[in-house]
Protein backbone atom coordinates (compact mmCIF):
# COMPACT_ATOMS: atom_id res chain seq x y z
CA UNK A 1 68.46 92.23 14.14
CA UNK A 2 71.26 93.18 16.29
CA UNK A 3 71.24 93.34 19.49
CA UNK A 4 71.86 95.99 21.82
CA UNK A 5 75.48 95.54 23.51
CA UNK A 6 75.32 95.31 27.71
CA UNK A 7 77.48 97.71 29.73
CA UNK A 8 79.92 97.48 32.84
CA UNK A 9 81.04 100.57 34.12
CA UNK A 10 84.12 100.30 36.40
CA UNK A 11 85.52 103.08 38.58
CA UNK A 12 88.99 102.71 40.05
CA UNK A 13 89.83 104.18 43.20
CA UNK A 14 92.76 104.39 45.91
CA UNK A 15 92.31 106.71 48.56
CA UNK A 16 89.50 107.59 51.61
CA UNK A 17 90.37 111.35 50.42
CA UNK A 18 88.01 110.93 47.77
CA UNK A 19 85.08 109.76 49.61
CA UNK A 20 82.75 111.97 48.36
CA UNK A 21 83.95 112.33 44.64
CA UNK A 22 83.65 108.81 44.50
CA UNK A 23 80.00 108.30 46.00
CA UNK A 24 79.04 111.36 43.71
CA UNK A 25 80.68 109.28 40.90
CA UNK A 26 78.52 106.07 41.56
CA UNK A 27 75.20 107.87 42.03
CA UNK A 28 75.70 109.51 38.71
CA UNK A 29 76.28 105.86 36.92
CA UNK A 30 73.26 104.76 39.10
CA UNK A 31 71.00 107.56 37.66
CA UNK A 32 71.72 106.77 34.25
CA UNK A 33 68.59 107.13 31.82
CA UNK A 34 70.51 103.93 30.23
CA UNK A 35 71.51 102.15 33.29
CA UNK A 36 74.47 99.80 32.98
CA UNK A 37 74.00 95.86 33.55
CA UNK A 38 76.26 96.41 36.54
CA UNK A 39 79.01 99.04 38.33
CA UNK A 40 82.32 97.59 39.19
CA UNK A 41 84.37 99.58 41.43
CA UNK A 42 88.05 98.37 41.81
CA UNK A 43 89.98 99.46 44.87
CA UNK A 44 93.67 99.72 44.37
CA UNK A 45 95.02 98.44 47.89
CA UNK A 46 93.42 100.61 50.26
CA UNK A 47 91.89 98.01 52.71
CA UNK A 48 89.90 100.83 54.59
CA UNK A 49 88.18 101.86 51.58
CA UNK A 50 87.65 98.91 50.08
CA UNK A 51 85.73 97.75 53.33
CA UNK A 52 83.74 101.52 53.66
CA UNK A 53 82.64 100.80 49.88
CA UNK A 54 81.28 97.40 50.42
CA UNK A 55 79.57 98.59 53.65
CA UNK A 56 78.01 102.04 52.09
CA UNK A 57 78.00 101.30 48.09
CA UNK A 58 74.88 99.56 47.20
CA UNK A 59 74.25 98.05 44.02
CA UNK A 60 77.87 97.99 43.17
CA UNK A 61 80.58 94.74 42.83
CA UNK A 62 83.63 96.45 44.92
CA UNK A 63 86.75 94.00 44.39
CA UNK A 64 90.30 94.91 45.23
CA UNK A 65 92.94 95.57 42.17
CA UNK A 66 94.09 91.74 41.75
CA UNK A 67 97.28 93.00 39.65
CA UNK A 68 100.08 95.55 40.12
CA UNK A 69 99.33 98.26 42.44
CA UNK A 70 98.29 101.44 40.27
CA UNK A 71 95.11 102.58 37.83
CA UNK A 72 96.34 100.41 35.01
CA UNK A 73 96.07 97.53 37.32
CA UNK A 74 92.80 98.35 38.96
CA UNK A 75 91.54 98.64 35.17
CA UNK A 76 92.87 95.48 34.32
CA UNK A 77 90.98 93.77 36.99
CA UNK A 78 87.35 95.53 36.54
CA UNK A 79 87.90 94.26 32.74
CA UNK A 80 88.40 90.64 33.86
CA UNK A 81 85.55 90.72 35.78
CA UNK A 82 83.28 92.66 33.71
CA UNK A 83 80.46 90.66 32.28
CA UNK A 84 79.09 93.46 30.33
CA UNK A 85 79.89 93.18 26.23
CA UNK A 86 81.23 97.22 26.43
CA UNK A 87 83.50 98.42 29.11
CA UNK A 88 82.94 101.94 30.12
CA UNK A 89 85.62 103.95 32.41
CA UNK A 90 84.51 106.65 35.03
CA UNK A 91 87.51 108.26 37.04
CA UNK A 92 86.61 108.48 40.67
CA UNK A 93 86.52 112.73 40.76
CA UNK A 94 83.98 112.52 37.91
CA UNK A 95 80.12 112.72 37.51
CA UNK A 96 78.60 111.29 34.16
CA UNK A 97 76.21 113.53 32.23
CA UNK A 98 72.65 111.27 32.43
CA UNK A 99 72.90 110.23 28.89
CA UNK A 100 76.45 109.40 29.18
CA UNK A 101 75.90 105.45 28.87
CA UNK A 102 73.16 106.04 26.22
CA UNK A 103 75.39 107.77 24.24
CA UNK A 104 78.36 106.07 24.46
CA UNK A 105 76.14 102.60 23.57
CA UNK A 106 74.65 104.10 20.92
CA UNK A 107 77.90 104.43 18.47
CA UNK A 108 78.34 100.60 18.99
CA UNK A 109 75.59 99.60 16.19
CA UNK A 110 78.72 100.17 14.03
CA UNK A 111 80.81 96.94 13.82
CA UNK A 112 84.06 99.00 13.28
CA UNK A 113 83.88 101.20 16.83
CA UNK A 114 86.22 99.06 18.92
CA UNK A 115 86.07 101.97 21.29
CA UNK A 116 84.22 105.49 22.31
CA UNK A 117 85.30 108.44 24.30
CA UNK A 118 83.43 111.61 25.17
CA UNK A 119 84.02 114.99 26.79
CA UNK A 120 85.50 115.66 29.87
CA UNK A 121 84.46 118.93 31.37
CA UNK A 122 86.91 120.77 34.15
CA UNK A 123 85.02 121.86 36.88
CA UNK A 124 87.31 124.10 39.39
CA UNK A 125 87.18 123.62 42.98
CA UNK A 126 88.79 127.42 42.95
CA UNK A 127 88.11 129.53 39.68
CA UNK A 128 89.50 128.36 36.79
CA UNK A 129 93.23 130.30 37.30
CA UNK A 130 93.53 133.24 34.63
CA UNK A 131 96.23 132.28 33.46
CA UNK A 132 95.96 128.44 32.46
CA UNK A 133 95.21 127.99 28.69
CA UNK A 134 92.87 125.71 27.54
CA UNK A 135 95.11 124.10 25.20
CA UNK A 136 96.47 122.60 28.57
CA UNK A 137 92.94 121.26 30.07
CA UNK A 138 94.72 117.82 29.71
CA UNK A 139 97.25 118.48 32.44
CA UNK A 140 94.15 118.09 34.50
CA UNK A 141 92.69 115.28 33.02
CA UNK A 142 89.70 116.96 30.79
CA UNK A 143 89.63 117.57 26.83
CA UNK A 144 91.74 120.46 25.71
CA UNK A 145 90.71 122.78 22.92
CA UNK A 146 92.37 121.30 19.88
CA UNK A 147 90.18 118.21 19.88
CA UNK A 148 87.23 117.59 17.80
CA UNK A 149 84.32 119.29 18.51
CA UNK A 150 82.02 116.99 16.28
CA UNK A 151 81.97 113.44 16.41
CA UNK A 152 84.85 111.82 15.01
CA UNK A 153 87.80 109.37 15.17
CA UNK A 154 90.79 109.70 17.07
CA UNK A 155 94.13 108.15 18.07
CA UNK A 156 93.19 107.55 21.18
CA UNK A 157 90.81 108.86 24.66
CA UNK A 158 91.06 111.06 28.01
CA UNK A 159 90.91 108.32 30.41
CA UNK A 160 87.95 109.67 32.66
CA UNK A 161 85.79 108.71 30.03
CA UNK A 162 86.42 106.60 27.81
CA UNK A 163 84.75 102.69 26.68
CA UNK A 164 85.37 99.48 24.49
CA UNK A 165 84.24 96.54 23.64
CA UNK A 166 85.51 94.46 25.70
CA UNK A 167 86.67 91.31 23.70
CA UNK A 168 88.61 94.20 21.70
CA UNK A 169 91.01 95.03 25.65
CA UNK A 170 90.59 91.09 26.12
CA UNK A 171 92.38 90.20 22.78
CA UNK A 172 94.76 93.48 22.79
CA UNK A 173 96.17 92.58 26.29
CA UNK A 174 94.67 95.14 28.25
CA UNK A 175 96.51 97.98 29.79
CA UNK A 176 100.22 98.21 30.39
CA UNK A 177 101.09 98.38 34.51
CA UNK A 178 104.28 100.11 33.74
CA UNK A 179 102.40 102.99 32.66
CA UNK A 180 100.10 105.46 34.20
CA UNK A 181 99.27 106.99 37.27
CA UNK A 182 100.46 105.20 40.88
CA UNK A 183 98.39 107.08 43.62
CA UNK A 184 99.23 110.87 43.25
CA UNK A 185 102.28 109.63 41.32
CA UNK A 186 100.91 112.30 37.89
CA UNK A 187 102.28 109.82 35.02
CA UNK A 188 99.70 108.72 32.49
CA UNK A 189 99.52 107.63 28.37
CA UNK A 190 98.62 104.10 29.24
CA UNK A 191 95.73 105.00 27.17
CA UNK A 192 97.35 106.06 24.55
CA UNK A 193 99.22 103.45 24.45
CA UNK A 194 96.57 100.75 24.81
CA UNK A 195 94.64 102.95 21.73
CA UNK A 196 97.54 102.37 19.34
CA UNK A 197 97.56 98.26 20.09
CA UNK A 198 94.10 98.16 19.56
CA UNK A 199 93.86 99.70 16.17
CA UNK A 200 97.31 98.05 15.51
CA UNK A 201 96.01 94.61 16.03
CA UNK A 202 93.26 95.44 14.42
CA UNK A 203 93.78 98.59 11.53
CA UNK A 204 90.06 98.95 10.64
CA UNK A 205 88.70 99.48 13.62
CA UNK A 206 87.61 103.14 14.71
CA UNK A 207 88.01 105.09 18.37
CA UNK A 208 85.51 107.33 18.38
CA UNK A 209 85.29 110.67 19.92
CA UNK A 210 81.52 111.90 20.70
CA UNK A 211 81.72 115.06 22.71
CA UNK A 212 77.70 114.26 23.14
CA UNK A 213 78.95 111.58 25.98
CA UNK A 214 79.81 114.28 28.37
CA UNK A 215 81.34 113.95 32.29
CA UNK A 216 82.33 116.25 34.42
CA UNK A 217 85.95 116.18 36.42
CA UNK A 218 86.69 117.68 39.80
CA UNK A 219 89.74 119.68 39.76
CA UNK A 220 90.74 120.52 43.16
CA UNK A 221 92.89 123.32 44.22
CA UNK A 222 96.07 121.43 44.66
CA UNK A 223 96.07 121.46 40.74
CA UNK A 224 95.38 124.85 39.15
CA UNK A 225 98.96 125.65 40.78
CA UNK A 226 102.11 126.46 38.47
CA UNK A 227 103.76 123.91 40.56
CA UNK A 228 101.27 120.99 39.48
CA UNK A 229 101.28 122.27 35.77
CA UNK A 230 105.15 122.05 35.61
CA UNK A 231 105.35 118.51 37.43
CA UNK A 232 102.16 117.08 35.44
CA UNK A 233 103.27 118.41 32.03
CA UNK A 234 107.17 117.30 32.53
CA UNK A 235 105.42 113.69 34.15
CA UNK A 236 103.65 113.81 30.53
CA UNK A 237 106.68 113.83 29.05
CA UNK A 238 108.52 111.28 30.27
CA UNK A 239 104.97 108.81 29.75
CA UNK A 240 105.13 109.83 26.03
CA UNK A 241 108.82 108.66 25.75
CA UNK A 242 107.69 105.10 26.90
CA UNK A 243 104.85 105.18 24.19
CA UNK A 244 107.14 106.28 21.23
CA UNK A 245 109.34 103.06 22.51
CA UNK A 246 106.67 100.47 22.85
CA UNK A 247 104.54 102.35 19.74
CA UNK A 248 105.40 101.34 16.08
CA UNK A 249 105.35 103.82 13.63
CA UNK A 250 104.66 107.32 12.94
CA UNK A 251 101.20 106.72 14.88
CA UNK A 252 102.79 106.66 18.04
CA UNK A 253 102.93 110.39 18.36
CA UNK A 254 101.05 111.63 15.60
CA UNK A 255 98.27 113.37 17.73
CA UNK A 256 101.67 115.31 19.85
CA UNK A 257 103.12 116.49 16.16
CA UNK A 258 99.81 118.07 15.26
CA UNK A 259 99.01 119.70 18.73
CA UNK A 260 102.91 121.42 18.21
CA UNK A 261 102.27 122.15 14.67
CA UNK A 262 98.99 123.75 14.96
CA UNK A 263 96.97 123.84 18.29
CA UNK A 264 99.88 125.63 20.60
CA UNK A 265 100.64 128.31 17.86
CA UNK A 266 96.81 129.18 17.22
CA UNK A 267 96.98 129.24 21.29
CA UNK A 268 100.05 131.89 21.66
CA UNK A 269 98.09 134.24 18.62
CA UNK A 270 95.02 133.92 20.59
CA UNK A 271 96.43 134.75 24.12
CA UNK A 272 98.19 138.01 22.77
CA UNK A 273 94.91 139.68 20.96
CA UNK A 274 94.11 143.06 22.03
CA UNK A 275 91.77 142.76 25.49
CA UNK A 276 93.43 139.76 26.69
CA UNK A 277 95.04 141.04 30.35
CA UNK A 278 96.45 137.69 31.59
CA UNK A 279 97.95 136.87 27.99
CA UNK A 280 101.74 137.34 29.37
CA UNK A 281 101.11 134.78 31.66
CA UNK A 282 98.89 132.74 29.19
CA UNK A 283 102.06 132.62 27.26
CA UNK A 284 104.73 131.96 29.89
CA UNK A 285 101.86 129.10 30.60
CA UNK A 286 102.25 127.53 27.04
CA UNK A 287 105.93 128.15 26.89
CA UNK A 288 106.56 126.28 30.18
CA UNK A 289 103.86 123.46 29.35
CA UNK A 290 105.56 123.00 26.14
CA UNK A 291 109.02 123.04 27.43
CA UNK A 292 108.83 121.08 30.55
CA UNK A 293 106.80 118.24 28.30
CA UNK A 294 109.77 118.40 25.67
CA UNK A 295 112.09 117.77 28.72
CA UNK A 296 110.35 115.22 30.06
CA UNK A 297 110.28 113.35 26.87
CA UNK A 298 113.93 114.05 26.04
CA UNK A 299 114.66 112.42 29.82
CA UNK A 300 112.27 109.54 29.34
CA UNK A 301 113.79 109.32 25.59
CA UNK A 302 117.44 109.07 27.30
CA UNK A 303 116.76 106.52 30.14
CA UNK A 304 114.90 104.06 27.47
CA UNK A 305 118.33 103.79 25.94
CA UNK A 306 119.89 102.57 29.14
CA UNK A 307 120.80 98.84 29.24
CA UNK A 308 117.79 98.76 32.16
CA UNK A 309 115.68 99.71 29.57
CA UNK A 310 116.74 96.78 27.21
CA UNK A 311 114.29 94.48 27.76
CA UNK A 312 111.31 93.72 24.83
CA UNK A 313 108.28 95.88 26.13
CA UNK A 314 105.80 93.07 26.34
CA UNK A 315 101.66 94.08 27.82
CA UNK A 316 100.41 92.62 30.71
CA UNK A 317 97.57 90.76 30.01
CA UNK A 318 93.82 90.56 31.21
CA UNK A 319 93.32 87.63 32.94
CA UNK A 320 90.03 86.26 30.75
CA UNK A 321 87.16 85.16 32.95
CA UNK A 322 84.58 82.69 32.36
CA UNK A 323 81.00 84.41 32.11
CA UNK A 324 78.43 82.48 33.65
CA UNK A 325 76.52 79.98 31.24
């Protein structure tokens, strides 16, 4: 009989701001009908917080990002110290459903899942602005429509929630530190790109989607601007470009061809049906999403071709750790 796999759940943060997002992020692991073996919250060089979570935060391992300063660090160093045989990812603005952990576990009977994500729900500090399609919920870090409602595979997982096993990040190198988000610096794909190199190394394994393991991310104000949509989608860009370069194959942006192809057109036809007030907006919203994304990957694209950009792309990997005997 096979036994049930043990859990870590690590939470990265980097700033005091988020005081109160993060403790409502902890409590929600902490309250899990499933509870994890242990919480492992990685501070990315904040010294402040890092003391204020070890003081306030109890039941949790609080250790400070041992690698390159930034969230792919950070995640890098709760996966070296994880004991747990599953990894699971919590961003610091989000609150996990009470089955989260149960659910996510509960795909891992299958041998092939080398990984599970689940839905990330937007929840507005301000109303959800009129005008901001949900085709674009991943400018704001949350599942967009045009992913799979049912559980299924996919190319790869919304960072606020996502897990795998953890010999699977162990043996693919973990995440890249030249990727992803720096502080308020809104780059990302480092998922993505640590997805493709896990399925890569290993072609029959399966990333699962299950929209059953549900969170919910804080959006504050500072991000249902136009300003933050244009910066975040052009920031996208420029991310993908590195993933297309250290990606092989047609994989690399296969999930981007089929979003262009078929979720952003079904988007513009829905936005401009009869009763739809906002929908010039809604479509100046897709139009500038799409095109400030195409920019930024045309940029990113460019610069990869400079003789800076020369060098082999090479991961940075996860320091193993001994488990206790």
């Amino acid at each position: 009989m096979n036994t049930a796999p043990t859990l870590s759940v690590v939470v990265c943060a980097y700033t005091l701001d988020r005081w109160e997002d993060l403790q409502a992020a902890i409590a929600s692991v902490q309250a899990q009908r499933r509870p994890p073996e242990e919480v492992v919250l990685v501070v990315d060089h904040c010294s402040r917080l890092q003391r204020l979570a070890g003081r306030m935060l109890h039941g949790v391992r609080v250790l400070p990002n041992e690698q390159r300063k930034g969230l792919s660090g950070a995640r890098n160093t709760g996966v070296a110290a994880a004991v747990g045989d599953v990894v699971a990812f919590l961003d610091d603005d989000a609150t996990a459903h009470p089955a989260w952990a149960e659910r996510l576990l509960a795909a891992y009977r299958d041998p092939r899942v080398a990984g599970v994500g689940g839905l990330v729900v937007p929840w507005w500090e301000t109303d959800r602005p009129p005008w901001f399609p949900p085709e674009f919920d991943w400018v704001v870090g949350c599942s967009y429509r045009g992913l799979p409602e049912e559980r299924a595979p996919v190319r790869n997982f919304i960072g606020a929630n996502m897990s795998f096993r953890r010999d699977e990040l162990l043996a693919a190198g973990g995440f890249r530190t030249d990727l992803g988000r720096v502080g308020t610096r809104p780059l990302g794909c480092e998922e993505t790109e640590l997805c493709l190199r896990v399925t890569a190394r290993r072609p029959e394994a399966v990333l699962l989607h299950d929209p059953s393991a549900a969170v919910r991310h804080h959006v504050p104000a500072a991000r249902a601007t136009w300003s933050y949509f244009r910066s975040r989608c052009y920031a996208e860009g420029l991310s993908k470009a590195l993933v297309a370069r250290y990606g092989a194959g047609s994989a690399a942006l296969s999930s981007e061809r089929a979003y262009l192809a078929r979720t952003l057109p079904r988007a513009v036809r829905e936005a401009v049906r009869p009763g739809r007030p906002p929908a010039a907006r809604t479509v100046l919203a897709l139009a500038l999403g799409a095109g400030a994304t195409t920019l930024g990957y045309a940029v990113g694209s460019v610069r990869a071709r400079l003789p800076a950009g020369r060098t082999p792309a090479r991961a940075v990997p996860v320091p193993v750790r001994r488990r206790p005997a």
